[in-house]
Protein backbone atom coordinates (compact mmCIF):
# COMPACT_ATOMS: atom_id res chain seq x y z
CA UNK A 1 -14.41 12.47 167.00
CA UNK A 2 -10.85 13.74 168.03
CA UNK A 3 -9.44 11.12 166.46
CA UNK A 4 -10.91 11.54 163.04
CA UNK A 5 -10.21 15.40 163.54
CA UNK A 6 -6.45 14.69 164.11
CA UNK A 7 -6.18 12.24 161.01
CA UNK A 8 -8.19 14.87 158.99
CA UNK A 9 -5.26 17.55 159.97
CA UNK A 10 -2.50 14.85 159.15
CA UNK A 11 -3.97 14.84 155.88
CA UNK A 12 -4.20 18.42 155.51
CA UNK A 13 -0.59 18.93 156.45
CA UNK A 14 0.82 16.15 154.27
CA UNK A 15 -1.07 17.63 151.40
CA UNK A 16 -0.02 20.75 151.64
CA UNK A 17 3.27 19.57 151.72
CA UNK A 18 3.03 17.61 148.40
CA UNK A 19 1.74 20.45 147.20
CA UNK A 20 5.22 22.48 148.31
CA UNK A 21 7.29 19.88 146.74
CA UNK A 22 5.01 19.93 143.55
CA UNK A 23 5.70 23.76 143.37
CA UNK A 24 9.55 23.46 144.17
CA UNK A 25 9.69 20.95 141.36
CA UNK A 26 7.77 23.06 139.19
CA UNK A 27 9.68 25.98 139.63
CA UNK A 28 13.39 24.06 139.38
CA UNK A 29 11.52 22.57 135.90
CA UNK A 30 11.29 26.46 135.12
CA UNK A 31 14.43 27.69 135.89
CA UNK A 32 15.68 24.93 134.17
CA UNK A 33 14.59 25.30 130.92
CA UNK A 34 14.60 29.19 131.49
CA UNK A 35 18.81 28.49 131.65
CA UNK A 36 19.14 26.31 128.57
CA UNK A 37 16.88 28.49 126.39
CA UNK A 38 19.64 31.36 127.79
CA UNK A 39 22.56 29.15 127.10
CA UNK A 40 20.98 28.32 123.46
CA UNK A 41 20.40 31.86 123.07
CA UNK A 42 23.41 32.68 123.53
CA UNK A 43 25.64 30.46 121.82
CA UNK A 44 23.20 30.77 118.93
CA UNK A 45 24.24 34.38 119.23
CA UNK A 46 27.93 33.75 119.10
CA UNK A 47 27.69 31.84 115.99
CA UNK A 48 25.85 34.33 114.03
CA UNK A 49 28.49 36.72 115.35
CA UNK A 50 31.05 34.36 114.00
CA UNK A 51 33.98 36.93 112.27
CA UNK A 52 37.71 37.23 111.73
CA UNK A 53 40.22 40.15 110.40
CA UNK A 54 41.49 37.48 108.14
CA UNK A 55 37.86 37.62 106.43
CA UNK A 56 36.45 41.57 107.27
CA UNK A 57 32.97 41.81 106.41
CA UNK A 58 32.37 37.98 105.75
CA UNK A 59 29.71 36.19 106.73
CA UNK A 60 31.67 32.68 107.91
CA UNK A 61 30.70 29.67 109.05
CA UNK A 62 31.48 26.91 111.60
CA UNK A 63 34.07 24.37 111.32
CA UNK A 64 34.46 25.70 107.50
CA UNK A 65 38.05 25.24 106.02
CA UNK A 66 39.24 28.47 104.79
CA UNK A 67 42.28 29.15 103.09
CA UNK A 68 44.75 32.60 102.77
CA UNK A 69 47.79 33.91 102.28
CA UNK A 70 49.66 35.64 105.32
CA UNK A 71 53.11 36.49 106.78
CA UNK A 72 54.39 34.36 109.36
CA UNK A 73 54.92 36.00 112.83
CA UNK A 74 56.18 33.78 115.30
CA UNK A 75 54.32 30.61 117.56
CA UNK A 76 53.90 31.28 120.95
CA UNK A 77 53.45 28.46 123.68
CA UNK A 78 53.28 30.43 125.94
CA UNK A 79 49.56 29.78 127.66
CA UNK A 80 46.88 26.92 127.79
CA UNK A 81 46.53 26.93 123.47
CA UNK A 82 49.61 27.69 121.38
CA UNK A 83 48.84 30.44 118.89
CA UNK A 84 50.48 30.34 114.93
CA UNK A 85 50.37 33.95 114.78
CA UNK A 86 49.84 35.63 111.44
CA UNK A 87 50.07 39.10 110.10
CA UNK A 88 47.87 40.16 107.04
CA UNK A 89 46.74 44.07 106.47
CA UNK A 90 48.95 44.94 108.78
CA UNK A 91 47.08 43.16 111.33
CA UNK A 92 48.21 40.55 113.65
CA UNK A 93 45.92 37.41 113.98
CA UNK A 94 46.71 33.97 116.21
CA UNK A 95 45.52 30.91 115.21
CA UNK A 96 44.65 28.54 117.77
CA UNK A 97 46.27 25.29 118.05
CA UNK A 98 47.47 22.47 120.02
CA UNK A 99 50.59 22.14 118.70
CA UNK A 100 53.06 22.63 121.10
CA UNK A 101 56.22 21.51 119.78
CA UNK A 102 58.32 24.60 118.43
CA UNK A 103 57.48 25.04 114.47
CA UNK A 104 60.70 25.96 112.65
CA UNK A 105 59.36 29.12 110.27
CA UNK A 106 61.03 32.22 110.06
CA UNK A 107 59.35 35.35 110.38
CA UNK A 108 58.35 37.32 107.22
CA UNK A 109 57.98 34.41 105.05
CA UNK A 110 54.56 34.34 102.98
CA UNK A 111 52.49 31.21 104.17
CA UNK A 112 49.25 29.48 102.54
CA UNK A 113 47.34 29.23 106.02
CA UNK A 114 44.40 26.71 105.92
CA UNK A 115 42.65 27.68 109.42
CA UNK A 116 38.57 27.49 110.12
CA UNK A 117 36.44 29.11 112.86
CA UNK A 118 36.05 26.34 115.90
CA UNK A 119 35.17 26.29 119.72
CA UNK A 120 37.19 26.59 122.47
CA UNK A 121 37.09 27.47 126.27
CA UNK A 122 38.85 30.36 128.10
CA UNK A 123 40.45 29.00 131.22
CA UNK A 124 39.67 30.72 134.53
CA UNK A 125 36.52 32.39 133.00
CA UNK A 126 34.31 29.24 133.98
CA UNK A 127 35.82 27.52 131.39
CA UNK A 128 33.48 30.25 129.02
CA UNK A 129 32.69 28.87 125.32
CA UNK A 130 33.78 31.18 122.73
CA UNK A 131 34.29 30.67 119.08
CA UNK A 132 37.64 31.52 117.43
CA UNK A 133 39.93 31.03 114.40
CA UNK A 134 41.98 27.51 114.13
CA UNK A 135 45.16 26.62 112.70
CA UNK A 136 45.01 23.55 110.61
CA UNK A 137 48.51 23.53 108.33
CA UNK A 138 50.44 26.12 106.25
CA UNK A 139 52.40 25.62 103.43
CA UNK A 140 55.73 28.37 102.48
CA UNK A 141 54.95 29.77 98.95
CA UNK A 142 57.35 32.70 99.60
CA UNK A 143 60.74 34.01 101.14
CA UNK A 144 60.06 37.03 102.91
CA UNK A 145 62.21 40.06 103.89
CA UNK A 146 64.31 38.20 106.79
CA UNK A 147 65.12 34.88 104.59
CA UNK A 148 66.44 37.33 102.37
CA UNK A 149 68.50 39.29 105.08
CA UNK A 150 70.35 36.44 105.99
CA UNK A 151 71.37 35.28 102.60
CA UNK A 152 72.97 39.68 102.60
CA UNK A 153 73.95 39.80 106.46
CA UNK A 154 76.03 36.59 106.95
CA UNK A 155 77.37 37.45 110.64
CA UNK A 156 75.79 36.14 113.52
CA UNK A 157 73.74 38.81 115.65
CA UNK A 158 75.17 38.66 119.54
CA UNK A 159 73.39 40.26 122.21
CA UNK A 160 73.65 40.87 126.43
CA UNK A 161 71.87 41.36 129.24
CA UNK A 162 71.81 42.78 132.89
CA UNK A 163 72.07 39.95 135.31
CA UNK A 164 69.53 41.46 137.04
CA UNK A 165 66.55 39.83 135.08
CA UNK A 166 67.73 36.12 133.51
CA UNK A 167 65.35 35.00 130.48
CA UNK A 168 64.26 32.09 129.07
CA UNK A 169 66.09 30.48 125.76
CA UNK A 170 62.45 31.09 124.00
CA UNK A 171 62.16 34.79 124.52
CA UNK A 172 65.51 34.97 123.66
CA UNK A 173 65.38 33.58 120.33
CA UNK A 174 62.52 35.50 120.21
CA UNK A 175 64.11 39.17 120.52
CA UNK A 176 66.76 37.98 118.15
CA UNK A 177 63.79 37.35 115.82
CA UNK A 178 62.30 40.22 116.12
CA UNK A 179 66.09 42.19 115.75
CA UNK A 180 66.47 40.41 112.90
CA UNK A 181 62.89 41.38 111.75
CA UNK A 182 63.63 45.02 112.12
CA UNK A 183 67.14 44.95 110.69
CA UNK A 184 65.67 43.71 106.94
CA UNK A 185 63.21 46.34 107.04
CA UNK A 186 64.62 48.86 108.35
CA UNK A 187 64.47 52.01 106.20
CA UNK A 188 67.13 54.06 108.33
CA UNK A 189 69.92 54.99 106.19
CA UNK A 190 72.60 54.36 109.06
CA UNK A 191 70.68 50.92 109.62
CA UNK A 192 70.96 49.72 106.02
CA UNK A 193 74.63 51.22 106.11
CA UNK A 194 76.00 49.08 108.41
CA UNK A 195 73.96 45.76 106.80
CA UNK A 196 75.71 46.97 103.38
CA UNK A 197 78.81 46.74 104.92
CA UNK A 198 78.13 43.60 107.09
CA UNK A 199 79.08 45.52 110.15
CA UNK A 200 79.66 43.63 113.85
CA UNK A 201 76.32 44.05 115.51
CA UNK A 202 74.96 43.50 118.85
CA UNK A 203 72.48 44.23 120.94
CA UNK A 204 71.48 44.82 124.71
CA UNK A 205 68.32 43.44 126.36
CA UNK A 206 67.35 46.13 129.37
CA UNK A 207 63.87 46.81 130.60
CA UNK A 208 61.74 50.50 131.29
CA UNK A 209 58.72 51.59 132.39
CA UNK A 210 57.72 54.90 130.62
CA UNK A 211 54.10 56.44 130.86
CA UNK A 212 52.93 53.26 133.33
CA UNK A 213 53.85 50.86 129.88
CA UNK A 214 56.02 48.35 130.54
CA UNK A 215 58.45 47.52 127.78
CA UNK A 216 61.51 45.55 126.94
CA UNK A 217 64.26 47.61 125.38
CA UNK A 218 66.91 46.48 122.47
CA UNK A 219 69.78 49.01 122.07
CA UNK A 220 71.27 47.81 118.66
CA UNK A 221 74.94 48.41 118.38
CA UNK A 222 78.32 48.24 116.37
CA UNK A 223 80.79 46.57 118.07
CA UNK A 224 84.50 47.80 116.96
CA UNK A 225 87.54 46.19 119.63
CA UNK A 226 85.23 45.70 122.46
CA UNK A 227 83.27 49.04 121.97
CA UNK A 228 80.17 49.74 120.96
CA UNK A 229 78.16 52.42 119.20
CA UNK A 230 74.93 52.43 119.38
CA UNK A 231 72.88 52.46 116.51
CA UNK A 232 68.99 52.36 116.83
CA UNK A 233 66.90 52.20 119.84
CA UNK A 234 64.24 48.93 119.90
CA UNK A 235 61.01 48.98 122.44
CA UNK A 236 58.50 45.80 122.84
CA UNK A 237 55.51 46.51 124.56
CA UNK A 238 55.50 43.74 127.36
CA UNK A 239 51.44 43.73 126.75
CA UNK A 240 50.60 43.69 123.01
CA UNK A 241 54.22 42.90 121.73
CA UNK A 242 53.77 45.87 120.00
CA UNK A 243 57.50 46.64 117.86
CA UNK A 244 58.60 50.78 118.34
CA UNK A 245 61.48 52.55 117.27
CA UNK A 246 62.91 55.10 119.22
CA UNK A 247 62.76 58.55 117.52
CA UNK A 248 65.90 60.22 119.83
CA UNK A 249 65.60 63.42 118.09
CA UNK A 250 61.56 64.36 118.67
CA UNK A 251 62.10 61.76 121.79
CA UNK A 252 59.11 59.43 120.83
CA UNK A 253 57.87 56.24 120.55
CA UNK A 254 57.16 54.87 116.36
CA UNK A 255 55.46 51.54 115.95
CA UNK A 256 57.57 49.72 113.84
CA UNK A 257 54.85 47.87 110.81
């Protein structure tokens, strides 16, 4: 009688425990499918949230090749994607790419931009999906305001720094873009004087903190025998590249369009 006691516990035990494991598999089962109807949720939501400032207010669609006209900006390498940045309404827009050699455009120029809305993954997020706008080619259809400075201003720009702070050959030719951006549209009447007259210019490269921004500074010059005079006041907002001039008599800050 013990012995068919014991055998009957055995049994007992054993079946409770399949029934444990039944439960823990029923439960992973749940969670399971509880995640990927989250995850489909979501990424279902992302698509019908699918949206771009190069397109306000349109509805657009996945993987769709869409084409516009834009000002070229610059292309930054700079991070895990490279970005063909774009400028249209007065907004600034970066298409996604993989390019990474350096494409030769100059800033200002109007581009036909063919670019369409695809996925990719922000790194150190947990590699999170998000949907965003892709560069696919772009074709010149227009000289813009710095094509057509050079042809005017036919003296080469120079420019120096502190040896405190040492810069790479990139972001250099990328402040003497962006001098060279503000100098053709420039509506200063002592600016456009001294591009009439195809004055020596220079510039320095310095850098500032003011109101906990952090920005790099271009003091553009005249250069007459070794001395200079300086002539306009540049800030770059070391966060959103943001372009200000310096207003020296109300002593403010005016983004530059």
């Amino acid at each position: 009688m013990k012995k068919l006691y014991c055998l009957a516990v055995l049994a007992l035990l054993i079946s409770c425990k399949e029934e444990k494991r039944t439960d823990l598999k029923k439960v992973e089962d749940t969670v399971q499918k509880d995640s990927t109807v989250i995850e489909e949720t979501s990424n279902q939501n992302l698509l019908d949230s699918l949206a771009s400032d190069l397109r306000p207010g349109e509805k657009l669609e996945l993987e769709k090749v869409y084409t516009d006209e834009a000002e070229f900006v610059m292309f930054d390498t700079g991070g895990d994607y490279s970005y063909f940045v774009i400028k249209k309404d007065n907004k600034l827009i970066g298409l996604t790419s993989n390019i990474q050699d350096e494409m030769n455009y100059t800033r200002g120029d109007i581009f036909e931009v063919k670019w369409k809305i695809d996925s990719s993954f922000v790194a150190g997020d947990g590699e999170r999906l998000e949907y965003t706008e892709w560069f696919i080619s772009a074709k010149k259809i227009k000289e813009g305001s710095v094509s057509l400075f050079r042809k005017k201003y036919t003296k080469e720009l120079k420019y120096t720094w502190s040896g405190e702070h040492e810069y790479s050959t990139e972001f250099k030719d990328y402040l003497y873009d962006v001098v060279e951006y503000y100098l053709a549209n420039s509506t200063r009447e002592l600016v456009k004087s001294h591009i009439q007259a195809n004055s020596d210019l220079t510039y320095s490269i310095e850098e500032r903190k003011e109101k906990n921004r952090n920005y790099i500074v271009l003091g553009i010059a005249t250069e007459v025998e070794h001395r200079t005079s300086i002539v306009q006041w540049l800030y770059i907002d070391n966060e959103d590249r943001k372009l200000y001039e310096y207003d020296l008599a109300n002593e403010k800050l005016i983004e530059f369009p």
